[in-house]
Protein backbone atom coordinates (compact mmCIF):
# COMPACT_ATOMS: atom_id res chain seq x y z
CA UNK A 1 39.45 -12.61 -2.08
CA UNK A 2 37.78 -11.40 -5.12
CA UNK A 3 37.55 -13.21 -8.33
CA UNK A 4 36.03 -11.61 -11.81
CA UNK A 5 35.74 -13.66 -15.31
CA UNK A 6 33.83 -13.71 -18.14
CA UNK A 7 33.10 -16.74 -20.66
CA UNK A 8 33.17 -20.06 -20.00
CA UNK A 9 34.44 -21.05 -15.95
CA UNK A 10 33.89 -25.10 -14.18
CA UNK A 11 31.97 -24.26 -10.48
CA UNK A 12 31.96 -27.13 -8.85
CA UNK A 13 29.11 -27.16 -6.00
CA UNK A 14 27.98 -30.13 -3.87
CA UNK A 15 29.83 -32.68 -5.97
CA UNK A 16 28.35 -31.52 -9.26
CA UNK A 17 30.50 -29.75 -11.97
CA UNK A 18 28.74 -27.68 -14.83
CA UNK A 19 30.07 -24.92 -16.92
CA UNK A 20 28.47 -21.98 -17.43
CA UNK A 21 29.06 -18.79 -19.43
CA UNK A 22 28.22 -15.67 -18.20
CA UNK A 23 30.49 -12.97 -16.09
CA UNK A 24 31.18 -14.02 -12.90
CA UNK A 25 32.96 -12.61 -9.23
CA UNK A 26 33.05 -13.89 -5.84
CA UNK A 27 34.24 -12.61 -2.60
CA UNK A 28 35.00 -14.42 0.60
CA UNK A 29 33.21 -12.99 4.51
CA UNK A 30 33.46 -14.18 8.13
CA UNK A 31 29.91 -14.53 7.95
CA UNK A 32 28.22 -17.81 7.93
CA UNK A 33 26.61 -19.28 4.89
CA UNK A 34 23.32 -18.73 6.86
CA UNK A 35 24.18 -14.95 6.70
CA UNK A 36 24.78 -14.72 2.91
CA UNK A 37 21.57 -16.27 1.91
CA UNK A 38 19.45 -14.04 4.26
CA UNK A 39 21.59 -10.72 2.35
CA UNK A 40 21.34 -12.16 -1.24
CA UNK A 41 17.48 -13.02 -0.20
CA UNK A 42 17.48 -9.20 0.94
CA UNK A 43 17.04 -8.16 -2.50
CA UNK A 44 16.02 -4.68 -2.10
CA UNK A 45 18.99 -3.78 1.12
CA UNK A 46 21.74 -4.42 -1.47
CA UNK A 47 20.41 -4.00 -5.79
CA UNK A 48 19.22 -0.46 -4.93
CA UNK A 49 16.65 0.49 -7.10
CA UNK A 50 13.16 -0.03 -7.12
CA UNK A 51 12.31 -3.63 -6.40
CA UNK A 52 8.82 -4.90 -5.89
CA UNK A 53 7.83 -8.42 -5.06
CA UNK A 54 9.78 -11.39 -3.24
CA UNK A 55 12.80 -13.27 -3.75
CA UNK A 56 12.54 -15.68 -0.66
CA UNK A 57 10.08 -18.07 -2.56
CA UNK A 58 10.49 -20.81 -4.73
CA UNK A 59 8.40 -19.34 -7.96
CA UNK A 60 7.98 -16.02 -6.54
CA UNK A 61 9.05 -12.96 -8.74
CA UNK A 62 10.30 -9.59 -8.54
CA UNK A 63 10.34 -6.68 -10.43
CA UNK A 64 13.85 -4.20 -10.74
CA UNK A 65 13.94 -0.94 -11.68
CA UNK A 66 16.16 1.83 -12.18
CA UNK A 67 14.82 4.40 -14.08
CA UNK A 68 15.08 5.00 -16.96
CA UNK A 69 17.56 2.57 -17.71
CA UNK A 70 16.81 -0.37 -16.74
CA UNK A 71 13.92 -2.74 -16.06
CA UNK A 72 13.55 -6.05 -15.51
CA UNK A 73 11.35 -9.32 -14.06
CA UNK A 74 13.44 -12.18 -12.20
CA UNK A 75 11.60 -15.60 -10.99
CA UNK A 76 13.10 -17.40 -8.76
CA UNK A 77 14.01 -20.69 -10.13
CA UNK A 78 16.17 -21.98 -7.79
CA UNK A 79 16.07 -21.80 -3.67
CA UNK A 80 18.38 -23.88 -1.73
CA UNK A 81 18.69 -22.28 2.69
CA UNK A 82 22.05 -21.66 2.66
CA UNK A 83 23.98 -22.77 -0.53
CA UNK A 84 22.18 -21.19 -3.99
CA UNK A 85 19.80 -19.03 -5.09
CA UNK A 86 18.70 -19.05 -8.65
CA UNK A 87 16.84 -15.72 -10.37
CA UNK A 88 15.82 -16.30 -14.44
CA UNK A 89 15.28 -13.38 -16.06
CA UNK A 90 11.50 -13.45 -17.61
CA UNK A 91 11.53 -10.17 -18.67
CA UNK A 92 14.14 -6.84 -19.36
CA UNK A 93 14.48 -3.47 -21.25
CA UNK A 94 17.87 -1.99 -20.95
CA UNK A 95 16.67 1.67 -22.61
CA UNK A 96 20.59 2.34 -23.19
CA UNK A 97 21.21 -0.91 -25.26
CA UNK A 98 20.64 -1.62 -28.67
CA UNK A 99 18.57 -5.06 -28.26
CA UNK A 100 17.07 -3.67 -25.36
CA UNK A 101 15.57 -7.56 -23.95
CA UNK A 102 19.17 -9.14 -23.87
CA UNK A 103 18.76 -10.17 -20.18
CA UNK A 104 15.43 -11.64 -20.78
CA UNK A 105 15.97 -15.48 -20.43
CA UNK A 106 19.57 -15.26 -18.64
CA UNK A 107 20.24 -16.83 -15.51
CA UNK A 108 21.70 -15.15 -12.00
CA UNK A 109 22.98 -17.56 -10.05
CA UNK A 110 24.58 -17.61 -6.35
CA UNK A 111 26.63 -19.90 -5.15
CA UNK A 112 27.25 -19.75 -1.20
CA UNK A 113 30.44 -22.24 -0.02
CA UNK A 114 31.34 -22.72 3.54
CA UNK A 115 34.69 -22.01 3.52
CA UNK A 116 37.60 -22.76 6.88
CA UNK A 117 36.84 -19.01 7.79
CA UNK A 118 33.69 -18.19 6.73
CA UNK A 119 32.13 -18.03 3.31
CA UNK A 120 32.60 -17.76 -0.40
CA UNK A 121 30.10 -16.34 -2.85
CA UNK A 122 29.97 -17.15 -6.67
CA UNK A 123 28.08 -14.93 -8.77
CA UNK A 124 27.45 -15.72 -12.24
CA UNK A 125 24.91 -13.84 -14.60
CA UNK A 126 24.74 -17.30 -16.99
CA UNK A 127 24.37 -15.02 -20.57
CA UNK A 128 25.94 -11.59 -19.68
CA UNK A 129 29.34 -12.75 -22.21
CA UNK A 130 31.45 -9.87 -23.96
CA UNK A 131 29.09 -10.12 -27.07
CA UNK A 132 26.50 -9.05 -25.48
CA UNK A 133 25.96 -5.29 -26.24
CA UNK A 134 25.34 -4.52 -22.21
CA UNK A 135 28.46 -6.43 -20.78
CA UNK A 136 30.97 -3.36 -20.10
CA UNK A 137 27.76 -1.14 -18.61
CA UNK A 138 26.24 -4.38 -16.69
CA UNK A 139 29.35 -6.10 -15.32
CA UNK A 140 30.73 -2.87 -14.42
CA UNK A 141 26.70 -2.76 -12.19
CA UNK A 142 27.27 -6.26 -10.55
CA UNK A 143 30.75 -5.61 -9.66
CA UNK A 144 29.12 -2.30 -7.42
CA UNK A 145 25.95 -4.30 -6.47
CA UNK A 146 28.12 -8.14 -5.78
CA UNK A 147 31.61 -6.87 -4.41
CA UNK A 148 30.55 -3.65 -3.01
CA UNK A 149 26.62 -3.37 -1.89
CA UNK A 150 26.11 -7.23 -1.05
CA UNK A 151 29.39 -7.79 0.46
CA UNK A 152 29.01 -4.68 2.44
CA UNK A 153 25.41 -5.78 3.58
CA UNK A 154 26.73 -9.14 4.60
CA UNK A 155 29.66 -7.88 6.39
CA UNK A 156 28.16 -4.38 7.83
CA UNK A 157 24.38 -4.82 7.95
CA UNK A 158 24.36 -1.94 5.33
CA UNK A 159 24.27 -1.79 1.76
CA UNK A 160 26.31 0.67 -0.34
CA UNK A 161 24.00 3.49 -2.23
CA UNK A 162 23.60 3.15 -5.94
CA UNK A 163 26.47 5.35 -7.23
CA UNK A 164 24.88 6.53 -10.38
């Protein structure tokens, strides 16, 4: 199954209900939760580009590139084995938008849920919404690097090259 939405959704996680805007997709694997984290933690196997630093840290940050279009500097905010992963954005310059630091202070979020036959994945980039000059380009990328690289990663030990 594959899910994609933009604006305003309820996730409900671990008893806790929040709503978030942002564009969001999930797919569901075979795989174990245990699985997904280690792929989404895997940073560089599945967002091809140029990433430096580590993502398996609480605190620890990351650089992404793809040149020349994009850049941009992810902490990670929130690390819990085998159900979420947090990223904020600290930094970003998206050379083909007009306000080039839009992702700067957004929020990427995973959300990993056991499922009966395997596990679900919820992706939201909390602050990627329609008005935001990026959206079509950027949720066009996650829905390559999400449903296509990751989920290829975590179901074929490969990740998909970057198509552009």
């Amino acid at each position: 199954m594959t899910t994609h939405s933009a604006g305003s959704r309820e996730t409900s996680t671990a008893g806790t209900a929040r709503a978030e805007g942002g564009y969001s997709t999930s797919f569901t694997v075979q795989q174990s939760p245990q699985e997904v984290f280690a792929a989404v933690l895997d940073v560089g196997a599945w967002w091809t580009g140029q990433v430096e630093g580590r993502a398996d840290e609480l605190g620890a940050e990351f650089s992404y590139r793809h040149p020349p279009q994009h850049y941009s500097l992810q902490r990670v905010d929130g690390l819990e084995p085998d159900r979420r992963v947090v990223w904020r954005v600290t930094d970003s310059h998206l050379s083909f938008a007009p306000h080039p630091e839009e992702w700067t202070g957004t929020e990427i979020v995973f959300d990993i849920v056991p499922t009966a036959d395997g596990t679900e994945l919820r992706f939201t980039h909390v602050g990627l919404v329609p008005e935001v000059e990026c959206f079509g380009a950027c949720s066009t990328g996650w829905l390559h690097y999400i449903n296509g690289s990751l989920r290829s990663l975590v179901t074929t030990g490969e990740g998909l090259p970057d198509p552009w």
